[in-house]
C-alpha atoms as a PDB file:
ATOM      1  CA  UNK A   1     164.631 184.880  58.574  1.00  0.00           C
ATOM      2  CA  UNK A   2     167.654 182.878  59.058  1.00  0.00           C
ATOM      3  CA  UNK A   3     167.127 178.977  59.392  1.00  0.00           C
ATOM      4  CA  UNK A   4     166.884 177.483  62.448  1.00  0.00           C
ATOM      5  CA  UNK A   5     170.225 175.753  63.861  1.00  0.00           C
ATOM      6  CA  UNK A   6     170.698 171.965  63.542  1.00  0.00           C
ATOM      7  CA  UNK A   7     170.968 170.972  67.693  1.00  0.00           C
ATOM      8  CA  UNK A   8     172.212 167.521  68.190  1.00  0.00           C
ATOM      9  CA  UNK A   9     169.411 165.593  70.400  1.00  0.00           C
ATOM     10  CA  UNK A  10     172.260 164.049  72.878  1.00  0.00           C
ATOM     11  CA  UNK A  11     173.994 166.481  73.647  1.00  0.00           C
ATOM     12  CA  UNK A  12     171.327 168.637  74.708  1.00  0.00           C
ATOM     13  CA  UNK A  13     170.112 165.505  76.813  1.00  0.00           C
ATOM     14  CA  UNK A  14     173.407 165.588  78.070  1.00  0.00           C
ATOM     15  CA  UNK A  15     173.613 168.677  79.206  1.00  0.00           C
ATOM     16  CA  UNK A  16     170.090 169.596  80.591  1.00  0.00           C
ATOM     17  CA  UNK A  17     171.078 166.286  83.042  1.00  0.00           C
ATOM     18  CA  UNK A  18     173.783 168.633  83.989  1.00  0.00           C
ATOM     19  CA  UNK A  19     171.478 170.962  84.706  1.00  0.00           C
ATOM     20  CA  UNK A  20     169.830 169.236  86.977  1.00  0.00           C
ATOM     21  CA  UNK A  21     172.113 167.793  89.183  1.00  0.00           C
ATOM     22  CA  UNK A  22     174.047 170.541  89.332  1.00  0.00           C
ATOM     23  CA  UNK A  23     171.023 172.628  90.860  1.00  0.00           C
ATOM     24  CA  UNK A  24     169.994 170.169  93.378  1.00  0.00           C
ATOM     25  CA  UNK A  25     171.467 169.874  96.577  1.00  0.00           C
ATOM     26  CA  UNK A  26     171.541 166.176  97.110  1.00  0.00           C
ATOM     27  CA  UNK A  27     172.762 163.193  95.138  1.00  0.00           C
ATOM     28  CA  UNK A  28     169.532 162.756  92.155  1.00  0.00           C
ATOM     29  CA  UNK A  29     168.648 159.065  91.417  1.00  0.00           C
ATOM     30  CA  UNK A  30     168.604 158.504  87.665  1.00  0.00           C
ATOM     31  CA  UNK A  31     164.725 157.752  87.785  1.00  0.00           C
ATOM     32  CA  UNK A  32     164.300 161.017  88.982  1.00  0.00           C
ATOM     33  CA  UNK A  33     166.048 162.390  85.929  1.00  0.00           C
ATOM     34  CA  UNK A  34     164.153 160.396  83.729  1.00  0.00           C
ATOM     35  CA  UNK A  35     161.113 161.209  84.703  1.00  0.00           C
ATOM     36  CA  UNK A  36     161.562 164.857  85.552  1.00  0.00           C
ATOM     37  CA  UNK A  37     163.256 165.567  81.649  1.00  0.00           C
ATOM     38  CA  UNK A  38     160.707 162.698  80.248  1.00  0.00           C
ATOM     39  CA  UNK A  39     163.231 160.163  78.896  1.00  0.00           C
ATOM     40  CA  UNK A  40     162.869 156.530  78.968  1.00  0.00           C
ATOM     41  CA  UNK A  41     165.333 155.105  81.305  1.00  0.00           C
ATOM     42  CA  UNK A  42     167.794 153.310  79.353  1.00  0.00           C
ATOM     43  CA  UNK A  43     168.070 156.606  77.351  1.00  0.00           C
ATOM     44  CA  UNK A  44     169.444 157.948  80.672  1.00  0.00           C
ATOM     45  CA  UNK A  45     171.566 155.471  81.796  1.00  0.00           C
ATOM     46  CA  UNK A  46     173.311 155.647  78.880  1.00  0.00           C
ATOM     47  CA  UNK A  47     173.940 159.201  79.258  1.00  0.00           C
ATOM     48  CA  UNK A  48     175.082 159.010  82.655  1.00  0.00           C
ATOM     49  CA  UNK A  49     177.387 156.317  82.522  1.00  0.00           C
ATOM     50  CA  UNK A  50     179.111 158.569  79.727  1.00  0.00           C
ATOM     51  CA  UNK A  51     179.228 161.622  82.373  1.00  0.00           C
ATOM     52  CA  UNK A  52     180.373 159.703  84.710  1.00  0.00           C
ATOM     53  CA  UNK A  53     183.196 158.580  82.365  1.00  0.00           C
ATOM     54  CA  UNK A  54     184.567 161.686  81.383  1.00  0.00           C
ATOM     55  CA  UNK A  55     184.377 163.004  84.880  1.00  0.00           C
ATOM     56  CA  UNK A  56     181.370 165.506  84.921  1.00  0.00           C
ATOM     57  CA  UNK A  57     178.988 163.435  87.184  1.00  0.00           C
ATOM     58  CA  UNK A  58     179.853 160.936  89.600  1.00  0.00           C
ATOM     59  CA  UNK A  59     177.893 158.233  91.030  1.00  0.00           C
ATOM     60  CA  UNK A  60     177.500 157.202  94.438  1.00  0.00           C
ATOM     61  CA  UNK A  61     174.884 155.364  96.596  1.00  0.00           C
ATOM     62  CA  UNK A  62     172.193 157.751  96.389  1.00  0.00           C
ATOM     63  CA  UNK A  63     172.519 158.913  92.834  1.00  0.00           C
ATOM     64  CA  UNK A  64     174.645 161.368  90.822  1.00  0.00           C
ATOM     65  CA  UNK A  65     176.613 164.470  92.237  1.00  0.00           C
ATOM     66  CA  UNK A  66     178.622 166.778  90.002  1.00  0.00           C
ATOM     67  CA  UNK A  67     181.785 165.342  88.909  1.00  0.00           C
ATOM     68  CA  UNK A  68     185.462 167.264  89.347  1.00  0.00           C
ATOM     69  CA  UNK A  69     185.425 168.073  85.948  1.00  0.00           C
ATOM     70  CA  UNK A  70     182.951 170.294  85.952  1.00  0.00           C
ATOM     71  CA  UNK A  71     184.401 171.956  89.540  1.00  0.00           C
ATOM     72  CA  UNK A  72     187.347 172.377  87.366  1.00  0.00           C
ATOM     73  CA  UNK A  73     185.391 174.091  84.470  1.00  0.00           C
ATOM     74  CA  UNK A  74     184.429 176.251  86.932  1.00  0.00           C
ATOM     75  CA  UNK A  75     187.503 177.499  88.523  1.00  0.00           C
ATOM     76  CA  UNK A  76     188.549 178.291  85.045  1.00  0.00           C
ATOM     77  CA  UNK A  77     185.670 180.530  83.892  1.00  0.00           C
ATOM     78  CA  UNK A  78     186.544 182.498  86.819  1.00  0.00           C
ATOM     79  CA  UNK A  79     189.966 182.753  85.231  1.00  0.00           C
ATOM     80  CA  UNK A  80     188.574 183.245  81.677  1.00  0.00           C
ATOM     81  CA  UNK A  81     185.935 185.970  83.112  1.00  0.00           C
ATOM     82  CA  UNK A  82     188.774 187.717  85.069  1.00  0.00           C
ATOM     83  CA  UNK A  83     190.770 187.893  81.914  1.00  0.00           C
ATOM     84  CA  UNK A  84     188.160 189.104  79.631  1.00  0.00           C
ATOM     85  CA  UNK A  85     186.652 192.003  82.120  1.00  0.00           C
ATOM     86  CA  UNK A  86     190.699 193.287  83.038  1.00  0.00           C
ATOM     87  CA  UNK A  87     191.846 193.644  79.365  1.00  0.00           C
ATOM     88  CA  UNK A  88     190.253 196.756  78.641  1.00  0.00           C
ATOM     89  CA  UNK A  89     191.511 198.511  81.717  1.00  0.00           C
ATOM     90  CA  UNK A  90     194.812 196.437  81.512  1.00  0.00           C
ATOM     91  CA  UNK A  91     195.048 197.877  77.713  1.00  0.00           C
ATOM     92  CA  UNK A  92     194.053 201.568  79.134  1.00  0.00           C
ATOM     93  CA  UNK A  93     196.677 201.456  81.503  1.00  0.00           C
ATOM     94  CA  UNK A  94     199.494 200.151  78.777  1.00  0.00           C
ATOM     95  CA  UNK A  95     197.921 203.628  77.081  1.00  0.00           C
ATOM     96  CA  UNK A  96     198.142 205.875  79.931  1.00  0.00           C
ATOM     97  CA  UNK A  97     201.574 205.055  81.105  1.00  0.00           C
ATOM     98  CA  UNK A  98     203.173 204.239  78.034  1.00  0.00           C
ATOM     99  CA  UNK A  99     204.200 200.526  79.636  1.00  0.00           C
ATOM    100  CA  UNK A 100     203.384 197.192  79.071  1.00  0.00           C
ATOM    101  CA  UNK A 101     201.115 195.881  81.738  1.00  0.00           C
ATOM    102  CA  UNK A 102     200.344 192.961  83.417  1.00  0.00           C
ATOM    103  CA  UNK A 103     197.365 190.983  85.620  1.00  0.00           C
ATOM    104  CA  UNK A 104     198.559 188.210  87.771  1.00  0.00           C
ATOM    105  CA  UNK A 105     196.316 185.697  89.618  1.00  0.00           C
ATOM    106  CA  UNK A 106     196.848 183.509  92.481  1.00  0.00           C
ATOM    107  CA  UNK A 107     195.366 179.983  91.374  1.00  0.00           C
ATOM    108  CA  UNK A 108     195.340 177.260  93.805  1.00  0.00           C
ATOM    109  CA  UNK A 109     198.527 177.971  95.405  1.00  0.00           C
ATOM    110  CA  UNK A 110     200.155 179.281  92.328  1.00  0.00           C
ATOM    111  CA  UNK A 111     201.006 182.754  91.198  1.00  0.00           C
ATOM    112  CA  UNK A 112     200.550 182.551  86.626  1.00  0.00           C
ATOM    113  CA  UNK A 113     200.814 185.368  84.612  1.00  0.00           C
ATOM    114  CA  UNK A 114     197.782 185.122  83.159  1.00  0.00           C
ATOM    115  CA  UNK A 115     197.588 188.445  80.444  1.00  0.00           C
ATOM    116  CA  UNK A 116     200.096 191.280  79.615  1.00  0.00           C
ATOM    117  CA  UNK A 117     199.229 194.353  77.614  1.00  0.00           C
ATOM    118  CA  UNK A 118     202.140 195.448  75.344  1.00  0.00           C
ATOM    119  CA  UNK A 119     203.005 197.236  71.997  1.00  0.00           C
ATOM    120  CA  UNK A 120     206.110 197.491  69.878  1.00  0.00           C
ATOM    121  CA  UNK A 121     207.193 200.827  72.167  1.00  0.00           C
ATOM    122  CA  UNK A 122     206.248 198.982  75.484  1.00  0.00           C
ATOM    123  CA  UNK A 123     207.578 195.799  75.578  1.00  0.00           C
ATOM    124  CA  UNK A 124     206.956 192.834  77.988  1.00  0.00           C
ATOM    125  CA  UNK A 125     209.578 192.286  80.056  1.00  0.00           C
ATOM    126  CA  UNK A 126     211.730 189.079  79.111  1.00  0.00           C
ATOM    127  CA  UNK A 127     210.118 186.212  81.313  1.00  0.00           C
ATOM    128  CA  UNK A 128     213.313 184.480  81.784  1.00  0.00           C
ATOM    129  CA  UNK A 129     212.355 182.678  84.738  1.00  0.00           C
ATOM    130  CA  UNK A 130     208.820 181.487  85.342  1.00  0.00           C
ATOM    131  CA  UNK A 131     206.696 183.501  87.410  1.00  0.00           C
ATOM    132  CA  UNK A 132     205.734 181.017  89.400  1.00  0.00           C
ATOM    133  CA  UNK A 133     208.521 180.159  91.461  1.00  0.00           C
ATOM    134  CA  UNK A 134     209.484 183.818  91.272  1.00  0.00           C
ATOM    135  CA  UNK A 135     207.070 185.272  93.849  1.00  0.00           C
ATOM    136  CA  UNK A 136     209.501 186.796  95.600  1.00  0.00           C
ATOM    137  CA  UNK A 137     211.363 189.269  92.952  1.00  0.00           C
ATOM    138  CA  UNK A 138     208.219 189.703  90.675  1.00  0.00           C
ATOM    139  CA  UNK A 139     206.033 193.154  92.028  1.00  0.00           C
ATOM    140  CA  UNK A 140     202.687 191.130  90.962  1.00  0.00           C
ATOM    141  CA  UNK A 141     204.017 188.104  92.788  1.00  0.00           C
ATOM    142  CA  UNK A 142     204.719 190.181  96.573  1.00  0.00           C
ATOM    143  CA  UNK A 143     201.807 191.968  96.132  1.00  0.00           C
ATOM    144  CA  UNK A 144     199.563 188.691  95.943  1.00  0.00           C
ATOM    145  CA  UNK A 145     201.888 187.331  98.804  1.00  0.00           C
ATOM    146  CA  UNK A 146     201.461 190.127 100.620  1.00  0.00           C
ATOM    147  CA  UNK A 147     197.889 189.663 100.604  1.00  0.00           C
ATOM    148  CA  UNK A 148     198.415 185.968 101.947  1.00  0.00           C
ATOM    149  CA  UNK A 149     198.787 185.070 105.719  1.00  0.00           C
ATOM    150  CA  UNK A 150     201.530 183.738 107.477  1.00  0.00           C
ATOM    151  CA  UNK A 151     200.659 180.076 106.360  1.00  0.00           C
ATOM    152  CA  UNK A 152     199.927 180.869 103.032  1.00  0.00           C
ATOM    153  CA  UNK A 153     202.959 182.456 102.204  1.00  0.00           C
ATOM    154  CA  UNK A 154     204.935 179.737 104.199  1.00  0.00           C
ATOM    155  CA  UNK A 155     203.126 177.111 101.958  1.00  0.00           C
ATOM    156  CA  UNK A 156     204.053 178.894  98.909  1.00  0.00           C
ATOM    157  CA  UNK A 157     208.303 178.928  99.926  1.00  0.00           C
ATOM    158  CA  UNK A 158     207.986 175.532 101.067  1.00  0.00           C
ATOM    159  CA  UNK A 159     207.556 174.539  97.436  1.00  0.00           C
ATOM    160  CA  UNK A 160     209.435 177.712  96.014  1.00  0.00           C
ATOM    161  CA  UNK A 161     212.652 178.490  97.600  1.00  0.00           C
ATOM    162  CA  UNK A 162     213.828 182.167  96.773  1.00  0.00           C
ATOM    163  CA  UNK A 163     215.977 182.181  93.836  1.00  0.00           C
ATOM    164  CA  UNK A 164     218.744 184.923  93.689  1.00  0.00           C
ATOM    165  CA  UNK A 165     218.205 186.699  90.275  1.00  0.00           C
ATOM    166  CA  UNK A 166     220.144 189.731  90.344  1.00  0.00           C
ATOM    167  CA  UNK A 167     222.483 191.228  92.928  1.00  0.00           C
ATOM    168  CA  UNK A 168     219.371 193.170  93.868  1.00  0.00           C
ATOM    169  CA  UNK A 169     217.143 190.181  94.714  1.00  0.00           C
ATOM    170  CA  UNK A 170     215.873 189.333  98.276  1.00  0.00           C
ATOM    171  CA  UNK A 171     216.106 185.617  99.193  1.00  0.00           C
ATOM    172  CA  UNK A 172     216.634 186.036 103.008  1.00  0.00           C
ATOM    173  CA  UNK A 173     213.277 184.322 104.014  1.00  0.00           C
ATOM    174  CA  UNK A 174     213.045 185.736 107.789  1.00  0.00           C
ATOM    175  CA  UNK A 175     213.522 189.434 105.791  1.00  0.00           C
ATOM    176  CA  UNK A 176     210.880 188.551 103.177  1.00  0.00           C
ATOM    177  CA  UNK A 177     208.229 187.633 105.356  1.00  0.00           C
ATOM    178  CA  UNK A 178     208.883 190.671 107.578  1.00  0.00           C
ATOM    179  CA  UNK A 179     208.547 193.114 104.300  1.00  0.00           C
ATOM    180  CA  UNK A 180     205.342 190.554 102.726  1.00  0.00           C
ATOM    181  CA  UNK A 181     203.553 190.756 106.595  1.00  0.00           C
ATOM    182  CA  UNK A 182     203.035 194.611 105.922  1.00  0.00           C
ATOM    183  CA  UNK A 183     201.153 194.397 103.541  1.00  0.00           C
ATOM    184  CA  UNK A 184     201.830 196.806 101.477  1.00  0.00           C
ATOM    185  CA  UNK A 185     199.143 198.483  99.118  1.00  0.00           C
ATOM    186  CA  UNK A 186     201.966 199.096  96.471  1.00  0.00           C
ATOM    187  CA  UNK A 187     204.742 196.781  95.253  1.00  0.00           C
ATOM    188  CA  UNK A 188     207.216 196.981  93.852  1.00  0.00           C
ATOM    189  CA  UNK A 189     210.537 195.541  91.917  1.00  0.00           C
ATOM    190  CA  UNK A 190     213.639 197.321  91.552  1.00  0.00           C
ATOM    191  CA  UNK A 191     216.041 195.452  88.972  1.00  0.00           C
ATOM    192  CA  UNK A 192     215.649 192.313  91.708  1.00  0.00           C
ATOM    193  CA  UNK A 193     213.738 189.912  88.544  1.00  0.00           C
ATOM    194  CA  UNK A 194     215.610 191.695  85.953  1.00  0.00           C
ATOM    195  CA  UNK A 195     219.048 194.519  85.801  1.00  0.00           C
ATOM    196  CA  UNK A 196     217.387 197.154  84.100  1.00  0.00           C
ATOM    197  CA  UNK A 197     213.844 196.880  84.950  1.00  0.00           C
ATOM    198  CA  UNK A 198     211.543 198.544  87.423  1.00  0.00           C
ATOM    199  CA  UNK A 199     208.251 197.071  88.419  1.00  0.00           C
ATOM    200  CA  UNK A 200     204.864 198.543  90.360  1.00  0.00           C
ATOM    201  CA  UNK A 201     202.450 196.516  91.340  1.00  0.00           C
ATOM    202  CA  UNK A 202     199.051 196.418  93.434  1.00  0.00           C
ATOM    203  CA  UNK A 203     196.972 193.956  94.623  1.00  0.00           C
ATOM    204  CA  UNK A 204     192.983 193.074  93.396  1.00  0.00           C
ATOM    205  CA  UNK A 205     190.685 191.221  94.866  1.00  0.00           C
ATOM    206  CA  UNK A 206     186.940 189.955  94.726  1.00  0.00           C
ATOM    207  CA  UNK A 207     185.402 186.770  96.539  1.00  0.00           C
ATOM    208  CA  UNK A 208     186.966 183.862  95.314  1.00  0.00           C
ATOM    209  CA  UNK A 209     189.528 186.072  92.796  1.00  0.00           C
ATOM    210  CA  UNK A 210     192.911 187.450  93.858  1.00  0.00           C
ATOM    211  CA  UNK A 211     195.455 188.755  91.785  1.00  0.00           C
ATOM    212  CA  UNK A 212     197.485 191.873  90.892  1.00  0.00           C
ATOM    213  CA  UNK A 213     197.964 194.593  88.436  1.00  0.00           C
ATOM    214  CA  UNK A 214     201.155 195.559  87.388  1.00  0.00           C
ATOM    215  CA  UNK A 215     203.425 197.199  85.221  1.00  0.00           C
ATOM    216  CA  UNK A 216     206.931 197.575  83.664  1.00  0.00           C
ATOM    217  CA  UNK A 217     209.384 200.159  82.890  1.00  0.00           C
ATOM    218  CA  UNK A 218     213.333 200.772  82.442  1.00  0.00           C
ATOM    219  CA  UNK A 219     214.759 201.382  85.637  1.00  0.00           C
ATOM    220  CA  UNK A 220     215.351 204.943  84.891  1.00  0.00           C
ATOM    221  CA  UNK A 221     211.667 206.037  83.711  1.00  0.00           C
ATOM    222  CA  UNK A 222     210.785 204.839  86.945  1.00  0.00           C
ATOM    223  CA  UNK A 223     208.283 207.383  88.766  1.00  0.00           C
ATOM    224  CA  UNK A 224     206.762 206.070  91.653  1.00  0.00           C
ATOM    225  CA  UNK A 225     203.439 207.669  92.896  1.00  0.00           C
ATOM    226  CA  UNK A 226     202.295 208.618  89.137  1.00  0.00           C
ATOM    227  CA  UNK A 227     202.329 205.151  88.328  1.00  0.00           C
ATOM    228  CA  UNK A 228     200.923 204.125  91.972  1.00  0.00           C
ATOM    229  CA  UNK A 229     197.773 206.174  91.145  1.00  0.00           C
ATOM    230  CA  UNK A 230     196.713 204.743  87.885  1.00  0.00           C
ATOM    231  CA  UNK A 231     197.588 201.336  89.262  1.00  0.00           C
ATOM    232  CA  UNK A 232     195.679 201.943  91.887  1.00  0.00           C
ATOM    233  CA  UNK A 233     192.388 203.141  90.182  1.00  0.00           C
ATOM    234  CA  UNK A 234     193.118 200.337  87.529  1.00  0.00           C
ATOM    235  CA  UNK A 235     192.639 197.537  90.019  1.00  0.00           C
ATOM    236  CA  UNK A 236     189.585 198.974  91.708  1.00  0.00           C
ATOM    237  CA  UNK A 237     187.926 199.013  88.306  1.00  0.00           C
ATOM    238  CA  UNK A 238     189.120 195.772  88.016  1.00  0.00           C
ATOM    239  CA  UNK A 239     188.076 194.294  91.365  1.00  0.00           C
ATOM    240  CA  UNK A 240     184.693 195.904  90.552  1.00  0.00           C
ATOM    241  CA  UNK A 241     184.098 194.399  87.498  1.00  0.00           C
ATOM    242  CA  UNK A 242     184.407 191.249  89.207  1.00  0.00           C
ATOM    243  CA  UNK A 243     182.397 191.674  91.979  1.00  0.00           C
ATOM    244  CA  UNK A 244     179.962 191.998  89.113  1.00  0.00           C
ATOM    245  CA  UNK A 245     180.609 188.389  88.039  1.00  0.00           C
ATOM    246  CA  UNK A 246     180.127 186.785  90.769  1.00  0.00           C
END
């Protein structure tokens, strides 16, 4: 039998205080901690005030709430967990198409690339602008705009103006939002981020998650519905897997 592992004492204090505050509905005076875990008081206090220093707890008349570091924790295992369950199918469908592909997620206003499957024969396109002021000429970025309502999308140009890439890129705004309004279950990018370059993307979604699936070609091994198909069962698998999560 292996040994047992050495557990530092505080840190589990820490974090079963956590625990508890986190699963109760309304602000938890620190005697209640202390006498619910069975620690002498000072021993809590002193744990508390540190939570509530680094942001994890935060104290107000009636006790201690979660802090916003721990909301923030929390938007990002939804990230990490979104990650982790897409790269197999993201890797399948770099397999199956012979292209580099690509998961996108809209994150509090933003659009980040946020994992790309690609090989030495299927390269990643050359990010030369970021893809977050890019929205408009990226297919991951209009098909998670295209998912957005009027006001979402008009918060997102407010803040991103359309940049003209290519001679193929749309910047007129009143012609955007009457192609993003559609939306369309496919998306796609024809040489408008980059000459040379075709892009096909479709949207996925699960509560609180939504994001896109994508992938890139050159121009001229562009083929349309093929690609629309695996995309399309791609992100359902996707979306499924994190309806699991949550």
């Amino acid at each position: 039998m292996g040994e047992a592992p050495t557990l530092i004492g505080s840190v589990q204090r820490a974090l079963h205080l956590l625990d508890l505050v986190g699963a109760s509905e309304r602000p938890v005076p620190a005697k209640t901690l202390a006498r619910t875990l069975g620690l002498r008081l000072p021993t809590v206090y002193h744990l508390l005030r540190t939570l509530v220093y680094e942001g994890y707890l935060d104290k107000i008349e009636e006790g201690y709430v979660i802090g916003d570091r721990v909301d923030a924790l929390g938007r990002r295992s939804i990230t990490q967990a979104a990650v982790v369950r897409g790269r197999a199918t993201l890797s399948a469908l770099r397999d199956e198409l012979g292209s580099a592909a690509y998961f996108a997620l809209y994150r509090e206003g933003e659009i980040e690339l946020v994992d790309v499957a690609d090989g030495p024969r299927m390269r990643r396109v050359d990010l030369w602008v970021g893809t977050q002021e890019t929205g408009h000429a990226t297919a991951f970025g209009k098909s998670i705009l295209s998912c957005l309502d009027k006001e979402g999308r008009d918060d997102y140009f407010s803040r991103y103006r359309p940049l003209d890439l290519t001679p193929h890129t749309l910047t007129d705004r009143r012609v955007l939002e009457e192609k993003l309004s559609r939306g369309a279950e496919i998306s796609t990018d024809r040489e408008e981020y980059l000459l040379g370059t075709a892009c096909v993307a479709v949207p996925v979604q699960a509560p609180g998650v939504l994001g896109a699936v994508a992938i890139s070609r050159p121009v001229h091994r562009h083929r349309g519905a093929a690609e629309a198909e695996s995309l399309k069962r791609a992100a359902g698998r996707m979306s499924r897997a994190l309806v699991l999560f949550g």
